[in-house]
N, C-alpha and C. Protein backbone atom coordinates (compact mmCIF):
# COMPACT_ATOMS: atom_id res chain seq x y z
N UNK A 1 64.41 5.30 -2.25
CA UNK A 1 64.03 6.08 -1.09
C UNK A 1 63.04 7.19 -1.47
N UNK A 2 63.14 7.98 -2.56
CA UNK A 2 62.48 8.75 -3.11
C UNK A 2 60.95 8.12 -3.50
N UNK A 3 61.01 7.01 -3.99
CA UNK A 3 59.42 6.29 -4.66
C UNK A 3 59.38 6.05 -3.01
N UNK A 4 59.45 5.88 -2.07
CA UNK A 4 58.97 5.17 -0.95
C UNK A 4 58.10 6.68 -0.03
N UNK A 5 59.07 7.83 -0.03
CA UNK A 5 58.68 9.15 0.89
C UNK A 5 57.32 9.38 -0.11
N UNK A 6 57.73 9.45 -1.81
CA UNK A 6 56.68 10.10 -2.74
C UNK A 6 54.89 9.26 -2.37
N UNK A 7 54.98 7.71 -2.05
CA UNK A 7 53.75 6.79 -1.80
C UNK A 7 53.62 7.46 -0.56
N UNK A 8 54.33 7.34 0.48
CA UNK A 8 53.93 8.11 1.94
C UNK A 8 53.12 9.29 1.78
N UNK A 9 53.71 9.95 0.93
CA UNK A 9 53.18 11.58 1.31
C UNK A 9 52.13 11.50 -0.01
N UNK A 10 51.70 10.80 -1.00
CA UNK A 10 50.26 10.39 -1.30
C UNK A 10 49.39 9.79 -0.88
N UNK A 11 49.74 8.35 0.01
CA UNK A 11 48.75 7.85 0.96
C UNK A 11 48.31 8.58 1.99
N UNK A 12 49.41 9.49 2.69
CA UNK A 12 49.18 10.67 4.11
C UNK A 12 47.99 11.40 2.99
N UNK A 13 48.23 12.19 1.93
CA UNK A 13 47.59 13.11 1.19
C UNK A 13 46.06 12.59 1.14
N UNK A 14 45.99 11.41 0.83
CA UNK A 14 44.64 10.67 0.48
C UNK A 14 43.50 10.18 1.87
N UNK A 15 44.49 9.66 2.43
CA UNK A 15 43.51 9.29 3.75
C UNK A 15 43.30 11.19 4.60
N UNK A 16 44.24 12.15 4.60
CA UNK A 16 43.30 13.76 5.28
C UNK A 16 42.59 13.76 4.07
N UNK A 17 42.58 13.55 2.72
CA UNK A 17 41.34 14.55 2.09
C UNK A 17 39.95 13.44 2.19
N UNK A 18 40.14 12.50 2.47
CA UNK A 18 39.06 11.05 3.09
C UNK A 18 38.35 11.94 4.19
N UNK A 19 38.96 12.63 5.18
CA UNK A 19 38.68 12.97 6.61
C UNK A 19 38.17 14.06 5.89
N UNK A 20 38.54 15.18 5.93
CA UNK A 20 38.16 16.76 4.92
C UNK A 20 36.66 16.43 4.71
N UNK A 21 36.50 15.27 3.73
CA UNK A 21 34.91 14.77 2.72
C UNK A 21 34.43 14.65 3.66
N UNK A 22 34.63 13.64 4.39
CA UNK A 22 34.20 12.82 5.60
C UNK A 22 33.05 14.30 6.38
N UNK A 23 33.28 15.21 6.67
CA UNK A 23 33.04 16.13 7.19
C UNK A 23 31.80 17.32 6.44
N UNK A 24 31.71 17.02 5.40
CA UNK A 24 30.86 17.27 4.35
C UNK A 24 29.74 16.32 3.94
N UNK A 25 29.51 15.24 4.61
CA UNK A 25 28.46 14.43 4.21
C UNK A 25 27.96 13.74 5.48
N UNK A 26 26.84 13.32 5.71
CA UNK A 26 25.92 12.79 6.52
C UNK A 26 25.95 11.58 6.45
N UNK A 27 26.11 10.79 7.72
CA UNK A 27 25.64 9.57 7.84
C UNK A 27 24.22 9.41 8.03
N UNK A 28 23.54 9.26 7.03
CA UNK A 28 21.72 8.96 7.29
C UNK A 28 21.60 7.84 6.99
N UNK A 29 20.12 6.89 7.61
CA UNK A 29 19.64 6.06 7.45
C UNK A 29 18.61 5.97 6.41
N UNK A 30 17.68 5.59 6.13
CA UNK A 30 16.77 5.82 5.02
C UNK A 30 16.00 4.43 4.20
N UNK A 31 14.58 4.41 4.28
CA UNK A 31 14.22 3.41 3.98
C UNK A 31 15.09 2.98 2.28
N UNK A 32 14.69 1.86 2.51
CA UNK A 32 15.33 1.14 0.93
C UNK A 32 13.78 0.57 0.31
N UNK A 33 14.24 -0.18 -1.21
CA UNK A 33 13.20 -0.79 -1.77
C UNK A 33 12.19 -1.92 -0.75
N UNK A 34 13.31 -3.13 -0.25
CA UNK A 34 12.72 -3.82 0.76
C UNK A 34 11.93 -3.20 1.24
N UNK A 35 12.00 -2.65 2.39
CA UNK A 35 11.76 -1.93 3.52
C UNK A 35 9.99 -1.22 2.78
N UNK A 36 10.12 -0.54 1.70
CA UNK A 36 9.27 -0.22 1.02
C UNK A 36 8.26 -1.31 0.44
N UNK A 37 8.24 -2.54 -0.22
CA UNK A 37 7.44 -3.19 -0.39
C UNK A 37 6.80 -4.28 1.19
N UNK A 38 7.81 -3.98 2.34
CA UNK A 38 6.91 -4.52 3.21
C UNK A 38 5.94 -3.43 3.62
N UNK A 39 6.43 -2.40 4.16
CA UNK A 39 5.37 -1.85 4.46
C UNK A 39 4.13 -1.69 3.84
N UNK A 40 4.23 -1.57 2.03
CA UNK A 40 3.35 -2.01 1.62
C UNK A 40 2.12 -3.25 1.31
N UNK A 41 2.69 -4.23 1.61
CA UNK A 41 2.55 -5.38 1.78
C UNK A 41 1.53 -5.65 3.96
N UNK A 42 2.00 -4.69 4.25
CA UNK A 42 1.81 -4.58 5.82
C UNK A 42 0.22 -3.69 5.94
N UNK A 43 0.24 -2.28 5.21
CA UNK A 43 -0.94 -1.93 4.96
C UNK A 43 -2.20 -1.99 4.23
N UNK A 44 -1.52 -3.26 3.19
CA UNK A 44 -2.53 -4.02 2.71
C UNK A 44 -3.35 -5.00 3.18
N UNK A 45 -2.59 -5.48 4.61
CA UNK A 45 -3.21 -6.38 5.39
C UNK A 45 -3.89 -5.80 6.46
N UNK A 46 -3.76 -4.92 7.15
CA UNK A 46 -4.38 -3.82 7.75
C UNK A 46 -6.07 -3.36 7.40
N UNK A 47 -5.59 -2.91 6.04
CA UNK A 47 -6.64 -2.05 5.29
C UNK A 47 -7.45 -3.67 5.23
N UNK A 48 -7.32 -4.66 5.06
CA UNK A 48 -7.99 -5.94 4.61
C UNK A 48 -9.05 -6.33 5.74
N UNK A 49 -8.49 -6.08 6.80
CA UNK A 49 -9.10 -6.35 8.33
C UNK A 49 -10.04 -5.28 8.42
N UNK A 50 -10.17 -4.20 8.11
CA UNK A 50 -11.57 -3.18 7.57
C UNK A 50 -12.43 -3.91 6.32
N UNK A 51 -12.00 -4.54 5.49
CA UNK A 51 -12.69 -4.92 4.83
C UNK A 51 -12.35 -3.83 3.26
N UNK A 52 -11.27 -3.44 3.50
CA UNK A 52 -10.89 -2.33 2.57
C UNK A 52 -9.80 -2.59 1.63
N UNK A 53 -9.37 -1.91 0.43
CA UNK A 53 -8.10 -2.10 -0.52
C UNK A 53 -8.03 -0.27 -0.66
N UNK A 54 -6.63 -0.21 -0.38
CA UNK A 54 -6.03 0.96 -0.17
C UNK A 54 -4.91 1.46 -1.50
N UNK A 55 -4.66 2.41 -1.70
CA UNK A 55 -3.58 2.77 -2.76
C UNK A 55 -2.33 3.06 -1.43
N UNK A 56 -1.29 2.82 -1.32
CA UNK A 56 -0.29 3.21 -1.08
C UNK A 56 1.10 3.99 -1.27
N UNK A 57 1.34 4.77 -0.75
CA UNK A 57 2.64 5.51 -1.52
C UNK A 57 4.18 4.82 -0.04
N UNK A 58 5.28 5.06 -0.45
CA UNK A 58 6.29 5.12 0.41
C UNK A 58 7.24 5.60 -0.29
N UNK A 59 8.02 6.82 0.63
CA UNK A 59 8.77 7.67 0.17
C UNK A 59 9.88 7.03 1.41
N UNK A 60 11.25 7.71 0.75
CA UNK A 60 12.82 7.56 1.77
C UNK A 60 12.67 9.05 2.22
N UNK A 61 13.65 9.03 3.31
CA UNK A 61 13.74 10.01 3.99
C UNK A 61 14.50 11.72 2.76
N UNK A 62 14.36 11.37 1.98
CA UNK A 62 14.68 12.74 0.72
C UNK A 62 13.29 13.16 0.15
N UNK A 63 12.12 11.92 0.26
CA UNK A 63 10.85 12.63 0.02
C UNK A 63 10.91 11.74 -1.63
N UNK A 64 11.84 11.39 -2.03
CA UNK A 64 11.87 10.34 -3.34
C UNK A 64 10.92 8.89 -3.14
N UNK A 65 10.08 8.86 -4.35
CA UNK A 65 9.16 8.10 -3.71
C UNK A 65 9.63 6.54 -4.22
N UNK A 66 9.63 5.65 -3.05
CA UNK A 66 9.87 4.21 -3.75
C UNK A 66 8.96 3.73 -4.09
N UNK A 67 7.64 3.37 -3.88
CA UNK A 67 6.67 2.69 -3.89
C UNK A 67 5.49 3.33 -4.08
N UNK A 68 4.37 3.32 -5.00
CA UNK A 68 3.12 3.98 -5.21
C UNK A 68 2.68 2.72 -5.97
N UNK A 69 1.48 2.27 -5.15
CA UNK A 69 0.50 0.82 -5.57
C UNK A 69 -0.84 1.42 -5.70
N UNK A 70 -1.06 1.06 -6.66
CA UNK A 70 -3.35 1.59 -6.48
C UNK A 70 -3.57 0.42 -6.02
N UNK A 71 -4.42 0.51 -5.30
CA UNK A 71 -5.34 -0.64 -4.78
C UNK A 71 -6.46 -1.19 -6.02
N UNK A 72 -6.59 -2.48 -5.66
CA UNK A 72 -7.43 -2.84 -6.75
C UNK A 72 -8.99 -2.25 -6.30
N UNK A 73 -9.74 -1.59 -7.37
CA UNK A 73 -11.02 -1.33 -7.31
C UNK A 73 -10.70 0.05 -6.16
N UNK A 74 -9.86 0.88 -6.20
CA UNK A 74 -9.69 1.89 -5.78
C UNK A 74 -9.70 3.07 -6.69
N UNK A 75 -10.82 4.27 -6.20
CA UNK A 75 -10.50 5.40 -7.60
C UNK A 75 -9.18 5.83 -7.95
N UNK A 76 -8.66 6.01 -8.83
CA UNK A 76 -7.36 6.21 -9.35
C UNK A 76 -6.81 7.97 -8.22
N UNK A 77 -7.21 8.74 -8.07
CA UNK A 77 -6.83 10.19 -7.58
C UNK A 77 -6.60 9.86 -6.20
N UNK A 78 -6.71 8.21 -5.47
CA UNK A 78 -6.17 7.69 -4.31
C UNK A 78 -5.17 7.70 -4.59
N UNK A 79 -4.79 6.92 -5.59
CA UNK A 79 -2.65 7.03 -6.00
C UNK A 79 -2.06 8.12 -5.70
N UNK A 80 -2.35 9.20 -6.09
CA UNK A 80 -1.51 9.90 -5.88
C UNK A 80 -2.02 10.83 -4.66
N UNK A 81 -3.18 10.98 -4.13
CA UNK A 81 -3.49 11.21 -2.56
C UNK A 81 -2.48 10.22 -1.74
N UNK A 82 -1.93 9.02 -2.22
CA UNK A 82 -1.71 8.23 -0.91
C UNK A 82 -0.01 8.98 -1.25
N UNK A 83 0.31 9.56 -2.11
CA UNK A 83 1.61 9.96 -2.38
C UNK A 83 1.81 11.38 -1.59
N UNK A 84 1.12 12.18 -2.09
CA UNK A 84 0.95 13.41 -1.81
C UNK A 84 0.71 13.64 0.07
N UNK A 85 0.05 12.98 0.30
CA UNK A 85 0.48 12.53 1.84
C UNK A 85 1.17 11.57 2.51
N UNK A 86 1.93 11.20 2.07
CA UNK A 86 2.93 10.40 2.31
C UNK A 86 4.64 11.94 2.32
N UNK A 87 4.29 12.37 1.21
CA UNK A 87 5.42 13.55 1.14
C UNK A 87 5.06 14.79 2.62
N UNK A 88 3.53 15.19 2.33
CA UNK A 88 3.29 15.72 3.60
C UNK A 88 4.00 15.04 4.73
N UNK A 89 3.65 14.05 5.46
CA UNK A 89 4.02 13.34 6.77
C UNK A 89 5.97 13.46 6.56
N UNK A 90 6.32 13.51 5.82
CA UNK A 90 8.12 13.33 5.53
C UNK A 90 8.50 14.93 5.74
N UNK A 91 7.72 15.75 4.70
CA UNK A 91 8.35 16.91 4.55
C UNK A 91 7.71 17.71 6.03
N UNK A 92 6.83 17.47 6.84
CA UNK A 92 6.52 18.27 8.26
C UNK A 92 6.80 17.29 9.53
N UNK A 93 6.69 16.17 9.20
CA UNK A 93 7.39 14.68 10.51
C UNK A 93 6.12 15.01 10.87
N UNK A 94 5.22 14.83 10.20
CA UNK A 94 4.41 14.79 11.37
C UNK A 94 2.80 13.95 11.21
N UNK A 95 2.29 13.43 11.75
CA UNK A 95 1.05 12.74 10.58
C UNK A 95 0.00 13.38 9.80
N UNK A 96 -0.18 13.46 8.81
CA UNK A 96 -1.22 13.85 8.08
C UNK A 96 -2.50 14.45 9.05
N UNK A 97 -2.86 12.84 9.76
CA UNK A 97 -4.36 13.73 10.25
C UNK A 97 -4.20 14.39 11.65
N UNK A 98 -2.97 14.39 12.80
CA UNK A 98 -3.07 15.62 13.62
C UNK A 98 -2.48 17.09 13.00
N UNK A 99 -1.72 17.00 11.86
CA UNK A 99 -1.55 18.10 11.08
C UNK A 99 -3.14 18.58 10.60
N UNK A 100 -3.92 18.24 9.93
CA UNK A 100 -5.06 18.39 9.35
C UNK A 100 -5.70 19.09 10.99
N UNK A 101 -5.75 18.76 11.98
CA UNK A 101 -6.66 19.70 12.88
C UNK A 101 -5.39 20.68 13.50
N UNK A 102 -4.36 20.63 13.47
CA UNK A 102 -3.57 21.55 13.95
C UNK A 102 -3.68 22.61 13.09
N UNK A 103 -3.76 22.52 11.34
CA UNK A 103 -4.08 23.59 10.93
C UNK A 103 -5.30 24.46 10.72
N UNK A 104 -6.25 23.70 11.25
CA UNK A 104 -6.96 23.80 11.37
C UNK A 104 -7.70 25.37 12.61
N UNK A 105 -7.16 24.67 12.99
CA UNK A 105 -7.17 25.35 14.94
C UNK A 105 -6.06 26.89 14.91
N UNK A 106 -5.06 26.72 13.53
CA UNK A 106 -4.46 27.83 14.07
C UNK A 106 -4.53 28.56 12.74
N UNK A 107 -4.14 30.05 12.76
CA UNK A 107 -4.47 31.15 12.10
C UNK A 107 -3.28 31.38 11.11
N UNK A 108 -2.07 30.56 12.09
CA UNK A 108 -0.76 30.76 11.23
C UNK A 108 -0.53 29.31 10.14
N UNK A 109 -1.02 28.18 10.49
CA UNK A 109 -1.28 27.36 9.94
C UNK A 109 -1.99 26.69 9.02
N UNK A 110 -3.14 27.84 9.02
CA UNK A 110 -4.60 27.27 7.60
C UNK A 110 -4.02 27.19 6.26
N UNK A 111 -2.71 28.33 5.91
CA UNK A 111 -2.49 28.28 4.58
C UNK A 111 -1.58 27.26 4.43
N UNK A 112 -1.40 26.36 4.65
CA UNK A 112 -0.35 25.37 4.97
C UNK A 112 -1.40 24.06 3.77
N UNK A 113 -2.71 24.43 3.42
CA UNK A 113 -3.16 23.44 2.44
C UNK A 113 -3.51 24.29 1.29
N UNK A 114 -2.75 25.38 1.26
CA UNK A 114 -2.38 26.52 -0.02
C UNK A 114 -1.31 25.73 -1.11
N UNK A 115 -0.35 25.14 -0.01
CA UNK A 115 0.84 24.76 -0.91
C UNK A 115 0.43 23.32 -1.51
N UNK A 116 0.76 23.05 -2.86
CA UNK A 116 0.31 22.35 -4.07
C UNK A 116 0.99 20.97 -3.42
N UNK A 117 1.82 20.37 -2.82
CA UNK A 117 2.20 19.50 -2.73
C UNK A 117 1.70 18.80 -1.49
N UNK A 118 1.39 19.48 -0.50
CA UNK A 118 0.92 19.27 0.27
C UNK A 118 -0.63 18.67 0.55
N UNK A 119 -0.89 17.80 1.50
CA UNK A 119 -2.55 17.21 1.45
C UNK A 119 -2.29 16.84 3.26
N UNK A 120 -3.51 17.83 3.46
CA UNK A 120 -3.77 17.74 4.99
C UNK A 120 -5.23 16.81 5.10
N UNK A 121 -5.32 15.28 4.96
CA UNK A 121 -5.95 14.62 5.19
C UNK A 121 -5.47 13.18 5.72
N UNK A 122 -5.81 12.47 6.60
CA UNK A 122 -5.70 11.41 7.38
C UNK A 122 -4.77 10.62 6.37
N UNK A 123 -3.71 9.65 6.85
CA UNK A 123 -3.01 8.28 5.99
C UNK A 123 -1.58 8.70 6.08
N UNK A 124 -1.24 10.05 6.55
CA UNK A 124 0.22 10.27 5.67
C UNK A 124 0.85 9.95 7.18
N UNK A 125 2.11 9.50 7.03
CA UNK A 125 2.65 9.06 8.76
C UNK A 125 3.88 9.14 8.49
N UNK A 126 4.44 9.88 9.28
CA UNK A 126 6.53 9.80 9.44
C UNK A 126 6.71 8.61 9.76
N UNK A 127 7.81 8.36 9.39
CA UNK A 127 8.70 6.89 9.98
C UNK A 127 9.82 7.03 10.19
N UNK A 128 9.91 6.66 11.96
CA UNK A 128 11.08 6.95 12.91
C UNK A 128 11.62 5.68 13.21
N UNK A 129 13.08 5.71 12.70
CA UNK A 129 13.99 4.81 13.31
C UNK A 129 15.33 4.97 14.20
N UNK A 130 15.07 4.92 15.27
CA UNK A 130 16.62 5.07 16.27
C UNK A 130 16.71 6.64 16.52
N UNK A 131 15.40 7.42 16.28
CA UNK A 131 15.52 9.10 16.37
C UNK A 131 15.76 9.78 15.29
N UNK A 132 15.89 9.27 14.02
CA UNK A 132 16.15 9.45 12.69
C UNK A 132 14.95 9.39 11.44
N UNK A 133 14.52 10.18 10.59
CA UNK A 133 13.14 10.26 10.19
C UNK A 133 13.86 9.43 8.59
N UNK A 134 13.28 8.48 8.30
CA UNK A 134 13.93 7.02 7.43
C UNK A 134 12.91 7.34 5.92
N UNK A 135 11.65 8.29 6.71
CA UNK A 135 10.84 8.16 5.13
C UNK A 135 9.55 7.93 5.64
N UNK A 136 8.38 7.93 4.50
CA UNK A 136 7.54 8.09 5.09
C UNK A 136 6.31 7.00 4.58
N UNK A 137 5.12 7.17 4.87
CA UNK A 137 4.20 6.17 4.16
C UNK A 137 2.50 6.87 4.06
N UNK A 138 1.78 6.91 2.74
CA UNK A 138 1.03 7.91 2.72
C UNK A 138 -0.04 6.30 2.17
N UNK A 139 -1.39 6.75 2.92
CA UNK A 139 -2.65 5.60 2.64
C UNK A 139 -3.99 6.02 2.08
N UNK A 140 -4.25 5.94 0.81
CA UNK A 140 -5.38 6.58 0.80
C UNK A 140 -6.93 5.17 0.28
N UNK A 141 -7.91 5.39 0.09
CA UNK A 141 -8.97 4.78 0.07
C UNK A 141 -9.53 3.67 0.74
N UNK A 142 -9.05 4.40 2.08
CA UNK A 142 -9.50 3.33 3.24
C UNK A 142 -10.95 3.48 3.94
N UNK A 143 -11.60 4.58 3.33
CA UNK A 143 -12.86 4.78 3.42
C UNK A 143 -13.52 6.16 4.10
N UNK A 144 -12.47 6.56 5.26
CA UNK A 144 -12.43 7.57 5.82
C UNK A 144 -10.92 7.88 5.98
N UNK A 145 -10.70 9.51 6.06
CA UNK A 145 -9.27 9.96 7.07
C UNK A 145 -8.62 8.86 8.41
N UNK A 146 -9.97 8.77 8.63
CA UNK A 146 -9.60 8.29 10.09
C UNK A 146 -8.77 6.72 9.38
N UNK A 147 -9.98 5.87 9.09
CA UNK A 147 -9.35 4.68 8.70
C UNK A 147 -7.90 4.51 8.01
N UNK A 148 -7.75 5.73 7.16
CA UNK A 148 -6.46 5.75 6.56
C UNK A 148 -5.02 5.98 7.53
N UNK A 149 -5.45 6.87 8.35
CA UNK A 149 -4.23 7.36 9.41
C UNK A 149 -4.22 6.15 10.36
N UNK A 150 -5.17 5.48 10.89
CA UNK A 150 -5.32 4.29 12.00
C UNK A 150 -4.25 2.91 10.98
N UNK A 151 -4.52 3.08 9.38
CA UNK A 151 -3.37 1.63 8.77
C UNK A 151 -2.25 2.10 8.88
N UNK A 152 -2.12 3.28 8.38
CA UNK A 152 -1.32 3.99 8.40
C UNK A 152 -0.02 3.51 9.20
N UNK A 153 -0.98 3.80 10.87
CA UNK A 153 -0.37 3.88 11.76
C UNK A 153 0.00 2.36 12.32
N UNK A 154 -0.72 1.95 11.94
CA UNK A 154 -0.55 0.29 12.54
C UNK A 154 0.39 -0.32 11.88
N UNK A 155 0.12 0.10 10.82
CA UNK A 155 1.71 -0.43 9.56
C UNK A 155 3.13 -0.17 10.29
N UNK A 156 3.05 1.19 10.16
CA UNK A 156 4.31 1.57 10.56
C UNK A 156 4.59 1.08 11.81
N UNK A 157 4.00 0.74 13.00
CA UNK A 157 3.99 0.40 14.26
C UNK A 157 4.30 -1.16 14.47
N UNK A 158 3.42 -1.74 13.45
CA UNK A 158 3.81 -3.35 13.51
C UNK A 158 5.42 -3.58 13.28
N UNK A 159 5.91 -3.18 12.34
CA UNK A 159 7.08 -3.59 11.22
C UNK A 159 8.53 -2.80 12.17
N UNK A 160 7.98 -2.34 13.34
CA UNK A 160 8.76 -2.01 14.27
C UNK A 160 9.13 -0.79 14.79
N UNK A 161 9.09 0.42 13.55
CA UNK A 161 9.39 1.54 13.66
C UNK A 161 8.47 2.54 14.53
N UNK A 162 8.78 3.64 14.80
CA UNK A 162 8.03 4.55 15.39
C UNK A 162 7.54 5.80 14.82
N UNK A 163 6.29 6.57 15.10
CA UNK A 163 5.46 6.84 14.16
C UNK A 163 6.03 9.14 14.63
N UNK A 164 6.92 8.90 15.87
CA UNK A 164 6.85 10.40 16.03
C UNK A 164 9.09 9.98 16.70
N UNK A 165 9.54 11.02 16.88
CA UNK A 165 11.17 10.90 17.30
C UNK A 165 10.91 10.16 18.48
């Protein structure tokens, strides 16, 4: 009777401190490796239909990067442009190139391409799933800003997800 109350009142003990944790951690979503080589795989076909080869970055929603590809016959300082805005678009949700004229336009915002990690130029794009920001995808040597934010955007848009909450 004693071994039977003692398992009770450790299983009771174990499943509240389950609940307790439970309450301390987040259910998030967040891109994975997959998820990361399609999209890459997605803005390579994109950038192809310009007639272009792009470096790619894709980060998970922590800003940890899964994926950084140089494009073939792409200058190398695209790699890590397509990274560096890829972290931009994750760490502000917001895309690279309407960030780039928003800071533009405002007085409180110019020093915002002060900070070292940051790159306010066209390619970098949030990625929204179900209202939840999953990670992000940063494009660089697509020829212009523009071209980069337009694969960018088409990438992320094809493969289902959404590009703002």
């Amino acid at each position: 009777m004693i071994f039977i109350k003692r398992n009770f009142l450790l299983a009771f003990f174990l499943c509240f401190a389950g609940y307790l944790s439970a309450q301390f951690t987040d259910k998030v979503i967040s891109l994975n490796q997959a998820g990361a080589v399609k999209l890459a795989q997605e803005a390579n076909l994109e950038a192809a239909k310009l007639g272009k080869n792009v470096s790619v970055a894709v980060l998970n929603n922590s800003g940890v990067t899964l994926l950084l590809l140089k494009g073939d016959q792409v200058g190398p300082h695209n790699t890590e442009a397509s990274r560096r805005k890829a972290f931009t678009a994750m760490s502000t949700k917001n895309a690279t190139w309407d960030l780039m004229f928003k800071a533009a336009e405002s007085k409180d915002a110019q020093n915002l391409n002060t900070l070292p990690e940051l790159l306010l130029l066209g390619g970098g794009m949030p990625i929204w799933k179900d209202g939840e920001l999953v990670g992000s995808i940063g494009v660089s040597g697509g020829g212009s800003g523009e071209n980069d934010h337009n694969i960018a955007k088409k990438t992320v848009e094809n493969l289902g997800f959404k590009i703002s909450k």
